[in-house]
Protein backbone atom coordinates (compact mmCIF):
# COMPACT_ATOMS: atom_id res chain seq x y z
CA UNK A 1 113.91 77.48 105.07
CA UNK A 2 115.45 80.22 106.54
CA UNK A 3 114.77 82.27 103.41
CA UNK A 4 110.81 82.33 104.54
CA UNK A 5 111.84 84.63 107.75
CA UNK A 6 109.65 87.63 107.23
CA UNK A 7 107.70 86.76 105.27
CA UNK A 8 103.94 86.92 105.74
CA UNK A 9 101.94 83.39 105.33
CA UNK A 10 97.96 84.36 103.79
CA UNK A 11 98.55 88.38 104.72
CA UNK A 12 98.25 87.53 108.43
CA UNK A 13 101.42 85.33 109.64
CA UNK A 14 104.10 86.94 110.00
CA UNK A 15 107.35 84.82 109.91
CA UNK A 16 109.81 86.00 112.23
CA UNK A 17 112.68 82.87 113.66
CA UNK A 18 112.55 79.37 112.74
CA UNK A 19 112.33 77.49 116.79
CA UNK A 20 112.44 73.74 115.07
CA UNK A 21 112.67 71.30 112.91
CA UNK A 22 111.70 67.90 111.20
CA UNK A 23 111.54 65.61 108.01
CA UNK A 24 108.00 66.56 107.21
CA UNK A 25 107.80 70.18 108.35
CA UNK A 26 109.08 73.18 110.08
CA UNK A 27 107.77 75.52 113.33
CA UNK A 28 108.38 79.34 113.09
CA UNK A 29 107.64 81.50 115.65
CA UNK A 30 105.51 84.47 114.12
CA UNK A 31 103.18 86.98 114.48
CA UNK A 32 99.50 87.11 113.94
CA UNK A 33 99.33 90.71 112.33
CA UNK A 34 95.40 90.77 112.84
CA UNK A 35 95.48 89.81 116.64
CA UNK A 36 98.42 91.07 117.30
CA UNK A 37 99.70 88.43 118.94
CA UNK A 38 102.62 85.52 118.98
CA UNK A 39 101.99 82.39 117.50
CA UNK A 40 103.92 79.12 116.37
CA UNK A 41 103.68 77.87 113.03
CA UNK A 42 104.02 74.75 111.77
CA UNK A 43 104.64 74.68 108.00
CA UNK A 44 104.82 72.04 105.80
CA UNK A 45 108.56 71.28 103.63
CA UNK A 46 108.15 72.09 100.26
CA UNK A 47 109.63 68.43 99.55
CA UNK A 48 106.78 66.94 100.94
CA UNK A 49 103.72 68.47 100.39
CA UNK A 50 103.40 66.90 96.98
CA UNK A 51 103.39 63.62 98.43
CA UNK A 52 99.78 62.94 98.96
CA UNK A 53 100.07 60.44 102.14
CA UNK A 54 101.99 62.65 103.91
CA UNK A 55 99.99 65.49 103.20
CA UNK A 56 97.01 63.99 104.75
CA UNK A 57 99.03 62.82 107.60
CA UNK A 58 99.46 66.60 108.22
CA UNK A 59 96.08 67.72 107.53
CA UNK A 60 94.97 64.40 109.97
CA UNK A 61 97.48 66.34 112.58
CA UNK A 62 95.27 69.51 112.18
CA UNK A 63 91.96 67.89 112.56
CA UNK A 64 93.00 66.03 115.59
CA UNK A 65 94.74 68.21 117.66
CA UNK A 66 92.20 70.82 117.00
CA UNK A 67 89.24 68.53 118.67
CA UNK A 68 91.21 69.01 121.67
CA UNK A 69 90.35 71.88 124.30
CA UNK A 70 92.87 71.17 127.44
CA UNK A 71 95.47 73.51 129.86
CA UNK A 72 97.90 70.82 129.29
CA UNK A 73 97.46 70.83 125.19
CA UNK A 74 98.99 72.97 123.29
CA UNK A 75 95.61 74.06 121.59
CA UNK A 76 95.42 74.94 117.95
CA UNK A 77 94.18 78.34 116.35
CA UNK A 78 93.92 78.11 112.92
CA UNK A 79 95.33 75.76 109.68
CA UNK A 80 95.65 77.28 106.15
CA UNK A 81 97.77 76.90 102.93
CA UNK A 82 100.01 79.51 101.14
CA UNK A 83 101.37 79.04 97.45
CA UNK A 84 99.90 74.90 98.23
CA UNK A 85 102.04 74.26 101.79
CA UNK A 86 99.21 73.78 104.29
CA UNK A 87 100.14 75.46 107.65
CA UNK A 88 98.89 75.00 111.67
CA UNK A 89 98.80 77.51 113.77
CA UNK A 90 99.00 76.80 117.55
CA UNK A 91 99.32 78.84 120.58
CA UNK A 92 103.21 80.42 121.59
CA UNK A 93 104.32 78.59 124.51
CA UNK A 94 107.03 80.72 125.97
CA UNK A 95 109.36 78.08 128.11
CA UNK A 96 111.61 75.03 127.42
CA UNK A 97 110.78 71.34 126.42
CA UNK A 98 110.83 69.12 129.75
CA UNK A 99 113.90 67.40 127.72
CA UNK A 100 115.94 70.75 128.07
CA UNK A 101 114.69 71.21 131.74
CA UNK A 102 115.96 67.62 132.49
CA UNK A 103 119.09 68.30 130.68
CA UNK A 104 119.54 71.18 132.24
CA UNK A 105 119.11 70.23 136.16
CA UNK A 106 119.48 66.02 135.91
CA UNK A 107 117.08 64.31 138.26
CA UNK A 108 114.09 66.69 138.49
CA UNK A 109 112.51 67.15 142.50
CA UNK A 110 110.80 63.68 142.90
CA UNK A 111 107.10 66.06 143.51
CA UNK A 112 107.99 67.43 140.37
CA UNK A 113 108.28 65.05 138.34
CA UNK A 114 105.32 63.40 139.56
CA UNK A 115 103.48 66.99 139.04
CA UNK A 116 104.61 66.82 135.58
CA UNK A 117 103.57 63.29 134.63
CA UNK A 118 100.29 63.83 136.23
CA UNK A 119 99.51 67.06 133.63
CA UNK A 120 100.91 65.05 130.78
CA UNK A 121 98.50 61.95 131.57
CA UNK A 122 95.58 64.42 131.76
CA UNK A 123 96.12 65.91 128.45
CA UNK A 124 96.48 62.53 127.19
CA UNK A 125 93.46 61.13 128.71
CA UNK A 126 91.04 64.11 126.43
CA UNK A 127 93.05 62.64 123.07
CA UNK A 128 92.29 59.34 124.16
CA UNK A 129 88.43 60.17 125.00
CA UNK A 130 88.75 61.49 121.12
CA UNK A 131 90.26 58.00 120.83
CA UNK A 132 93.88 59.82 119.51
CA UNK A 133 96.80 58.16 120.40
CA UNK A 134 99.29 60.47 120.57
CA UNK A 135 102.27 57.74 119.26
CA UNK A 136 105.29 60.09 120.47
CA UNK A 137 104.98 60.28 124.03
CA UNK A 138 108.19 62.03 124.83
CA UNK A 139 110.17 64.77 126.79
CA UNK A 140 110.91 66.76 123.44
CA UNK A 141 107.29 67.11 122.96
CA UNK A 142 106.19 68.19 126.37
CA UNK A 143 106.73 72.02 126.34
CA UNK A 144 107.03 73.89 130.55
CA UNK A 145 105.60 77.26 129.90
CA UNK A 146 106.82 80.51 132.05
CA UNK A 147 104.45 79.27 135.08
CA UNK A 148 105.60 75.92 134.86
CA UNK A 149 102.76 74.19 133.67
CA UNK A 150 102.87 71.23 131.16
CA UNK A 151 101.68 71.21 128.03
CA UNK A 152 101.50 68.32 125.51
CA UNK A 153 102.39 68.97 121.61
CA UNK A 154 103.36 67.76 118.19
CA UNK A 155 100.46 65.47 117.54
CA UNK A 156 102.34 65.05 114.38
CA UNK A 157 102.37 60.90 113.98
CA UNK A 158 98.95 60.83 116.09
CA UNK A 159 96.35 58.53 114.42
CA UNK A 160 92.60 58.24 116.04
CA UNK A 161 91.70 54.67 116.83
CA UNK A 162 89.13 53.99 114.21
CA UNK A 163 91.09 55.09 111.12
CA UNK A 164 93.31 52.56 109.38
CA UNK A 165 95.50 52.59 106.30
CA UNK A 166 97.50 55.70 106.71
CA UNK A 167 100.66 54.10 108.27
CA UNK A 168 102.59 51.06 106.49
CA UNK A 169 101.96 47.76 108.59
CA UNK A 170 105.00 47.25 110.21
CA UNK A 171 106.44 50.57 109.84
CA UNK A 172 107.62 52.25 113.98
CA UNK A 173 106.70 55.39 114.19
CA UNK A 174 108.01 57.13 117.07
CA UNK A 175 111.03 57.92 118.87
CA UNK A 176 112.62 54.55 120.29
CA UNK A 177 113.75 55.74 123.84
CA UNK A 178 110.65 56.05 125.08
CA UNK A 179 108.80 53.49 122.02
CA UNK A 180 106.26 50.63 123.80
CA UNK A 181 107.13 47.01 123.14
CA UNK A 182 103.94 47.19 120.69
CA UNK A 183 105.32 50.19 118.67
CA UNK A 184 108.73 48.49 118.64
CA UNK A 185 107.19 45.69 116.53
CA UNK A 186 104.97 47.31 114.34
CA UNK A 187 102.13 46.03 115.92
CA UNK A 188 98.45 48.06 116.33
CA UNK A 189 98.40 50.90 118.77
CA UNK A 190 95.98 51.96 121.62
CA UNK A 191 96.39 54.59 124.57
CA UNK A 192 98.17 51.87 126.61
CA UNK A 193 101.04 52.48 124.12
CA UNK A 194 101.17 56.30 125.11
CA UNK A 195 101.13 55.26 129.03
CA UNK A 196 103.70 53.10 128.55
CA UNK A 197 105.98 56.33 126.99
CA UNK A 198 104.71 58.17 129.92
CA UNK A 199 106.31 55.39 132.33
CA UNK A 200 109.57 55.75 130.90
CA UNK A 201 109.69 59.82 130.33
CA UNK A 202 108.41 59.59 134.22
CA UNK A 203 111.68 57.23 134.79
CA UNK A 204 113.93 59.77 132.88
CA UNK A 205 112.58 62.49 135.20
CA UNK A 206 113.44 60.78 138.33
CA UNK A 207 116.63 59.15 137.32
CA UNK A 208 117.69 61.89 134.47
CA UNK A 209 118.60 59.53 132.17
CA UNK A 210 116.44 56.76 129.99
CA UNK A 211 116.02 53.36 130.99
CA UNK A 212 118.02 51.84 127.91
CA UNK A 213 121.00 52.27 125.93
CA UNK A 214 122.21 50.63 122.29
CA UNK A 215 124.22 51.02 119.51
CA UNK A 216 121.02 52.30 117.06
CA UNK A 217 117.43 52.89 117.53
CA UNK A 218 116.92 49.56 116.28
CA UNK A 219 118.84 47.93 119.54
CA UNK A 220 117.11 50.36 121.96
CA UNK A 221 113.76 49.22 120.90
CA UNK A 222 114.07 45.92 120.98
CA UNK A 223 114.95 46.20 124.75
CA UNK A 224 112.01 48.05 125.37
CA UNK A 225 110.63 45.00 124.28
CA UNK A 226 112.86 42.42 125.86
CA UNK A 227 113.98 43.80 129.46
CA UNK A 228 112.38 45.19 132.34
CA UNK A 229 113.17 48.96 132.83
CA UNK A 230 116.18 48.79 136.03
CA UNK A 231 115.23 49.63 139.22
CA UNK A 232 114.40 53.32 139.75
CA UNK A 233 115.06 52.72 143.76
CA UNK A 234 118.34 51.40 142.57
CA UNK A 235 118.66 55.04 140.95
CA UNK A 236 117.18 56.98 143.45
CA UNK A 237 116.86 55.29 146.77
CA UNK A 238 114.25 57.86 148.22
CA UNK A 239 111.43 57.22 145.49
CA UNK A 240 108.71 55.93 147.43
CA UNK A 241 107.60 51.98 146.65
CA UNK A 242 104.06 53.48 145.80
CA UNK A 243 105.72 55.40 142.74
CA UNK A 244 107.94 52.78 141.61
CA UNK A 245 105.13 50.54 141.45
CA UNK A 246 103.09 53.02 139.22
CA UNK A 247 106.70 53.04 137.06
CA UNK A 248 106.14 49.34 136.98
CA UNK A 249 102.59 48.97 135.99
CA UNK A 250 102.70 51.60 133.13
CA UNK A 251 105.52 49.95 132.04
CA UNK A 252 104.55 46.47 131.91
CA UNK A 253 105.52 44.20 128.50
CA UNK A 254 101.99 43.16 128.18
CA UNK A 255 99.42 45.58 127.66
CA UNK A 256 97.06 43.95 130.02
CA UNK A 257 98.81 43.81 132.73
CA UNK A 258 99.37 47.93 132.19
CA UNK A 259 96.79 50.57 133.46
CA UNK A 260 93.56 49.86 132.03
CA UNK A 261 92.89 53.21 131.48
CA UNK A 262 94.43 56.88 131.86
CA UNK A 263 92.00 57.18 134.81
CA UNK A 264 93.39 54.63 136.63
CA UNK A 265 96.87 56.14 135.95
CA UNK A 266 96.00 59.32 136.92
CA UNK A 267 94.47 57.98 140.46
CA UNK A 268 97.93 56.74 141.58
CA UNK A 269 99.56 59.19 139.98
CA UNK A 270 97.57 61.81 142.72
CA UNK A 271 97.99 59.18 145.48
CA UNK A 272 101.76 59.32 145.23
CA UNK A 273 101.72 63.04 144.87
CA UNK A 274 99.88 63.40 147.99
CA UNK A 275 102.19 60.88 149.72
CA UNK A 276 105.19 62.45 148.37
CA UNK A 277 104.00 65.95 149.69
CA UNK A 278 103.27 64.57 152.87
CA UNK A 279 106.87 62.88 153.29
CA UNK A 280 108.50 65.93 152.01
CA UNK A 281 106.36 68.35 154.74
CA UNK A 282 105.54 70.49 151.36
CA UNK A 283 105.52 71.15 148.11
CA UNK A 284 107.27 73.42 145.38
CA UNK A 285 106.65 74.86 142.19
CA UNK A 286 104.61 73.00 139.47
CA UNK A 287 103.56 70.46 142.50
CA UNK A 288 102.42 73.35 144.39
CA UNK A 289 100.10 73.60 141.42
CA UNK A 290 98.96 70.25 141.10
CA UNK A 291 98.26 69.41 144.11
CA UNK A 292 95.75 72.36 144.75
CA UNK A 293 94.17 70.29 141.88
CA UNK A 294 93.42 66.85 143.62
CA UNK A 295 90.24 65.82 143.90
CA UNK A 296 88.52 66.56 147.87
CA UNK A 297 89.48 63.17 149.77
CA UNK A 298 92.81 63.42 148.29
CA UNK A 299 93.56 66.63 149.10
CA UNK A 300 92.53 65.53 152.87
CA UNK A 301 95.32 63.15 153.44
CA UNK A 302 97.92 65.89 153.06
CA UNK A 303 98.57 67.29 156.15
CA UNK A 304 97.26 70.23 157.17
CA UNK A 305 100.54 72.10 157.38
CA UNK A 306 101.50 71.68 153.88
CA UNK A 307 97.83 72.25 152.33
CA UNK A 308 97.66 75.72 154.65
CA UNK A 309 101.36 76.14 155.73
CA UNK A 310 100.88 79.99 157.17
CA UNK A 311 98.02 78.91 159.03
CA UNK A 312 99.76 76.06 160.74
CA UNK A 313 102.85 77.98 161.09
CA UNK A 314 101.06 80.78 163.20
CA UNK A 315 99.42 77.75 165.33
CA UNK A 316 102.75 76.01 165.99
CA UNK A 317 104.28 79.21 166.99
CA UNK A 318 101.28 80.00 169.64
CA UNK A 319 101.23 76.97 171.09
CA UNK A 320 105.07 77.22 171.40
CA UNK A 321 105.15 80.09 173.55
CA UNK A 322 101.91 78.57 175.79
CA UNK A 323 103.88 76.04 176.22
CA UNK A 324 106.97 77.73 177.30
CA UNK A 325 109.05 78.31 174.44
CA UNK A 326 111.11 76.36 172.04
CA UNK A 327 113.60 74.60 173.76
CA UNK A 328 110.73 73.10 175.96
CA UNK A 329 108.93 72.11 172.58
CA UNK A 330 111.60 70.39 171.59
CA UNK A 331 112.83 68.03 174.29
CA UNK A 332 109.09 66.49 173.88
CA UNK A 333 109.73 65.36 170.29
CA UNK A 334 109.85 61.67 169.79
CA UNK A 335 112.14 60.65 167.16
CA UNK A 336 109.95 58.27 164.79
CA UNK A 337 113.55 56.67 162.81
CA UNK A 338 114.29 53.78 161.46
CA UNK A 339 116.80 50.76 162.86
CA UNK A 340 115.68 47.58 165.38
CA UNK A 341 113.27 47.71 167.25
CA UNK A 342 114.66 47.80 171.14
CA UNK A 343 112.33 45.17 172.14
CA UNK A 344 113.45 41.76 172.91
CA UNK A 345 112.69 39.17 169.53
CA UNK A 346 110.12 35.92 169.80
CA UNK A 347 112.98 33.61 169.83
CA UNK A 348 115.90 33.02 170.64
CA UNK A 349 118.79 33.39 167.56
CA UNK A 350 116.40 36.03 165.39
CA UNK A 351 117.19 39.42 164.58
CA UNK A 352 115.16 42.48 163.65
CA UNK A 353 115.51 43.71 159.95
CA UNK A 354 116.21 47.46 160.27
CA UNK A 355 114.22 49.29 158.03
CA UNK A 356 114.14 52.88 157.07
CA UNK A 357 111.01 55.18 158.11
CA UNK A 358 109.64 55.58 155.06
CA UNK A 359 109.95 51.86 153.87
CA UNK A 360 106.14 50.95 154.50
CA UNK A 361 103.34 51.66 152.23
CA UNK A 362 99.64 50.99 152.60
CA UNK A 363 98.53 48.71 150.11
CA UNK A 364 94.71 48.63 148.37
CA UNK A 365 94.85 47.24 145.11
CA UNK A 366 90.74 46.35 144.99
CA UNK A 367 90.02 50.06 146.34
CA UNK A 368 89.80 53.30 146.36
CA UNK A 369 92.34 54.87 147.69
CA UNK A 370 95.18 52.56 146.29
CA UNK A 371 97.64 53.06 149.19
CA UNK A 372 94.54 51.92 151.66
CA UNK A 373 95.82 54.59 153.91
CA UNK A 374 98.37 56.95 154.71
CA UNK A 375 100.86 57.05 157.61
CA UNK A 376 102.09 53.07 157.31
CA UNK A 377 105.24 54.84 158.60
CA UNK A 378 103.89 54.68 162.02
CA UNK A 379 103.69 51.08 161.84
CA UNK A 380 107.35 50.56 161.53
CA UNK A 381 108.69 53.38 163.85
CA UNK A 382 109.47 51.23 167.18
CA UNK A 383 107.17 53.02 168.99
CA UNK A 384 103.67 51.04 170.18
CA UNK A 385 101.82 54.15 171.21
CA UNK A 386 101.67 54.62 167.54
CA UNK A 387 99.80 52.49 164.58
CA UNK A 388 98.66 52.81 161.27
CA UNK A 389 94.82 52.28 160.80
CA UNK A 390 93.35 50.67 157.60
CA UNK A 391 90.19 52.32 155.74
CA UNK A 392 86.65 51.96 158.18
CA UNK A 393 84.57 49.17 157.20
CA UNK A 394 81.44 50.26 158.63
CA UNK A 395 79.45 46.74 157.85
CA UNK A 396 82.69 44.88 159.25
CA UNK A 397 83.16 42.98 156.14
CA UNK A 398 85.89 43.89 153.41
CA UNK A 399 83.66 42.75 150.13
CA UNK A 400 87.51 41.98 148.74
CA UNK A 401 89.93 39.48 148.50
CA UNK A 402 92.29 41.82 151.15
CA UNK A 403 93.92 44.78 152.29
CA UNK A 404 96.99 45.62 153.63
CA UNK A 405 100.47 47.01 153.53
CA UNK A 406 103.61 46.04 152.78
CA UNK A 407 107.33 46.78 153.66
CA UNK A 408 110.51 47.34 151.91
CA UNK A 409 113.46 45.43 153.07
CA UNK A 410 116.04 46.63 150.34
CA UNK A 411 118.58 45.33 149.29
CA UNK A 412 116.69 41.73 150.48
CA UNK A 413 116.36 39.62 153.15
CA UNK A 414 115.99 35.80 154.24
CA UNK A 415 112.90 36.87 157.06
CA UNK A 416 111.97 33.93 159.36
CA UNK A 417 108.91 35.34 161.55
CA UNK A 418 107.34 38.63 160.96
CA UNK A 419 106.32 40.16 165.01
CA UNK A 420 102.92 42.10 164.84
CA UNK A 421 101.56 44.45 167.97
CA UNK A 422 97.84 45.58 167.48
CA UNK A 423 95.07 46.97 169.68
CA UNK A 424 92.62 45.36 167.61
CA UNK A 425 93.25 41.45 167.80
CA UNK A 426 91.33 39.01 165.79
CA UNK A 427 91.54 39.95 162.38
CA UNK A 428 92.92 37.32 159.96
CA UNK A 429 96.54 37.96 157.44
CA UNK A 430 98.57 35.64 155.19
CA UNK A 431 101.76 36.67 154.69
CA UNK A 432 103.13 37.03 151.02
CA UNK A 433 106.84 38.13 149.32
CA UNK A 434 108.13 39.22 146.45
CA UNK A 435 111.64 41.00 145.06
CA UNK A 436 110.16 43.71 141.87
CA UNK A 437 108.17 46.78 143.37
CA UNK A 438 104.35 45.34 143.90
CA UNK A 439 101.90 46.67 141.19
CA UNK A 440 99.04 48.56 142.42
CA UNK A 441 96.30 44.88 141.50
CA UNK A 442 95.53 41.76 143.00
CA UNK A 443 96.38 39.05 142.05
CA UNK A 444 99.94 39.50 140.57
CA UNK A 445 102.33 37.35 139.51
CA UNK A 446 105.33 37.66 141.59
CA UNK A 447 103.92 37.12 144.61
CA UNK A 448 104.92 34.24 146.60
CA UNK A 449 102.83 33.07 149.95
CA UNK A 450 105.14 32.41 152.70
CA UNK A 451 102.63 32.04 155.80
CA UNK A 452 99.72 30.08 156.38
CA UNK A 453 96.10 32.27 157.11
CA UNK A 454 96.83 33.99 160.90
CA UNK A 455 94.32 34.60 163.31
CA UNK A 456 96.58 37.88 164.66
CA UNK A 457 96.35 38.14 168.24
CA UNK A 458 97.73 41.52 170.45
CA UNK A 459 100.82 40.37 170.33
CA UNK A 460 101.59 37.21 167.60
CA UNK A 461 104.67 36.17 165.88
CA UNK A 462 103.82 34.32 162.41
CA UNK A 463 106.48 32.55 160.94
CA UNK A 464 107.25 32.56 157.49
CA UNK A 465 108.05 29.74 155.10
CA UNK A 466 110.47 31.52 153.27
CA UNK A 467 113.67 29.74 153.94
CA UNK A 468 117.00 31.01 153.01
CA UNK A 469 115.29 32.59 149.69
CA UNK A 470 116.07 36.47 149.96
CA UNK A 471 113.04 38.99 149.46
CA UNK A 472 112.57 42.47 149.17
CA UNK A 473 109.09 43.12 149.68
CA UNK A 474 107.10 41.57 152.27
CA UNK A 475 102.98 42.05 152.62
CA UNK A 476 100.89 41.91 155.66
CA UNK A 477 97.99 40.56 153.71
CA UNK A 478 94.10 41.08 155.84
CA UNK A 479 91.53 38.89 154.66
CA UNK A 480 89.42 39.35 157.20
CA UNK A 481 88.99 41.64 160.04
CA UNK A 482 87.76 39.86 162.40
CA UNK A 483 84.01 41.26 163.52
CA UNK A 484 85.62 45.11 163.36
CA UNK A 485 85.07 48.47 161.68
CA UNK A 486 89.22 48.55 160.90
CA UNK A 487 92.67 47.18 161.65
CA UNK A 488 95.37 48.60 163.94
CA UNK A 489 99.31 47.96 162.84
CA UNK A 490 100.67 49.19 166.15
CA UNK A 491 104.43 48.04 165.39
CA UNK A 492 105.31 45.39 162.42
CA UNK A 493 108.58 43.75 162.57
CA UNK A 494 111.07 41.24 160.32
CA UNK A 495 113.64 38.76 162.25
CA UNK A 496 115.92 36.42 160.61
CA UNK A 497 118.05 34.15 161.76
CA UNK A 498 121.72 34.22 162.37
């Protein structure tokens, strides 16, 4: 192929280095001589353009990707043929592939990665509206221009939803480290498939490595479609529980119990970023980005500081020097950490669970947002001057099964009681457990009920039927609040015994 450098493709592109590489064709950088401009070419092998199925599996690529108008798509310009190769012509992305950005730096910053996954689920969402699956949801195909920005490509396997016969039944098309359980065996195809790749290339970017490992393809795929991914918290202890469950969902076995859609994807995709910023007191880079992106009453739950950090610096510093400088500032700060709780437990022979500060997360499966409500930090941080607040029910009535939140515990614990200080008394909870990271629905299996239904008064210690079984994650579960407008979580905390 390299014999083709220079030359000039239909008096217009010109050929000028070959930038990759596959069984069916060949992308050149070149140069569009009437627009004077860069362009990437992707040119059919002479060894294949005579076969008439794969042929139209190239000119399919062409008329797909080019119904597709998205920043995060590489968008295409023009298709052709020259001496009977067809050609596509698609916009120069100056950059890397996210594989050679992971490959170059390992884990990627946990906002990132996030950022990243959030671009690549909106450009799949428009090929899905065009009902395109993409098929080859992967790292190698997701090209980080100069600014940073995401940009899907190589629709080259994609097939729309409602055309059949141009794939052998049975045949995997795809590349099996990132393949869904579907793909694996040959089965049909739908945009779950693609959300499921997106789980696993979101994995990779948190963890820097993929989920599974084998001695062929073969082996790899058919643990995609016999074990759960591991434990990305395992990995990387300081991904929140709110991402790993998104990790969780998108990669479920069963494509029901996935997202239902990329919408829905997308949603907690934003809720975690948001969370993520907040916990992190900022953003960088691509994040940055993304995050001026999120819809209104998303952007509102990032603090002020990190959505208008000059501002709030200038404030902080005024209001240090009224109030006498820094040193004074700081010998008011409260430290908000993580350990037991100094108060004195319900019983005799229990003791507190320490738990780290970050290791509660609201949770709203039936609503909107997911995570019910940021700041579930507060309810955990020893200190009962401080709660966490659900959502306002103005009507007083949740219209859902429940609300809540939920703590982490890792590595496990046998609890025995769970204490619970609120100013607003009278709401009813049930208290359930569970050991994988809980999925963003309701019901789920995995779940296991270890309280009977609470009416929670200021101060109430519920015990839990757990017994010596050891769990992870344990959910303050409101199914009623009580003739109130919202919930206070003043302080929330596990004993065992012994």
């Amino acid at each position: 192929m390299s014999t083709l450098l220079g030359t000039t493709l239909n008096g217009r592109y010109r050929l000028e280095a070959q930038i990759g590489t596959g069984g069916m064709s060949t992308v050149y950088r070149a140069f569009d001589e009437t627009l004077e401009r860069r362009v990437a070419i992707k040119l059919m092998n002479r060894e294949v353009a005579s076969d008439s199925r794969q042929l139209e599996r190239f000119r399919r690529e062409a008329r797909a990707v080019a119904q597709l108008s998205h920043p995060n798509i590489v968008g295409v310009i023009d298709a052709g043929e020259d001496e009977g190769r067809p050609y596509i012509v698609f916009e120069y992305v100056e950059g890397e592939t996210l594989k050679q950005r992971i490959r170059r730096q390992g884990r990627l910053p946990i906002a990132e990665a996030v950022a990243y996954a959030i671009e690549i689920a909106r450009a799949l969402g428009v090929a899905h509206a065009h009902q395109i699956v993409h098929r080859d949801v992967k790292p190698q195909n997701v090209l980080i221009d100069e600014e940073g920005q995401a940009k899907v490509t190589d629709f080259g396997i994609a097939r729309t939803l409602d055309e059949e016969g141009l794939t052998a039944e049975g045949r995997v098309l795809g590349t099996t480290d990132y393949v869904s359980p579907e793909q694996a065996l040959g089965q049909p195809v739908t945009g779950a498939s693609d959300l499921y790749s997106l789980g696993v290339v979101l994995f990779e970017m948190l963890t820097g490595e993929v989920p599974f490992h084998g001695e062929n393809q073969v082996a790899v795929a058919m643990k995609h479609v016999r074990e759960a991914l591991p434990d990305v918290r395992r990995l990387r202890p300081e991904v929140s529980a709110a991402l790993a469950a998104v990790i969780e969902t998108a990669t479920s076995k069963r494509e029901q119990d996935r997202y239902a859609n990329d919408a829905e994807l997308i949603s907690d995709l934003e809720d975690v970023l948001a969370i993520e910023a907040a916990r992190a007191g900022g953003a960088h880079g691509e994040a940055t980005a993304v995050l001026r992106t999120l819809p209104a009453g998303k952007q509102r739950r990032i603090p002020f500081g990190v959505r208008h950090r000059s501002v709030a610096l200038m404030l902080t510093l005024v209001a240090l020097l009224a109030a006498g400088g820094i040193a004074g500032w700081l010998s008011t700060r409260t430290h908000h950490g993580t350990g037991v709780p100094p108060s004195p437990p319900p019983k005799p022979g229990l003791h507190a669970v320490a738990l780290c500060q970050g290791c509660a997360q609201g949770f709203n499966p039936l609503g909107n947002p997911k995570d019910e409500a940021p700041g579930a930090s507060a309810a955990i941080d020893n200190d009962p001057n401080t709660y966490w607040r659900t959502q306002e029910y103005y009507d007083d009535e949740l219209h859902k099964a429940g609300t809540g939140l939920y703590v982490n515990a890792s590595p496990g614990t046998s609890a025995s009681a769970l204490r619970i200080i609120t100013d607003t008394p009278g709401f009813t909870a049930v208290i359930y457990a569970r050991n994988s990271p809980p999925p963003m629905r309701w019901p789920a299996p995995g779940w296991v009920r270890i309280s009977s239904p609470t009416r929670v008064t200021a101060d109430d210690s519920i015990p839990l039927s757990a017994g010596s079984r050891r769990f992870r994650y344990f959910l303050l579960w409101i199914t009623n609040l009580g003739h109130q407008e919202y919930v206070d979580i003043n302080e929330l905390t596990l004993y065992r015994r012994g």
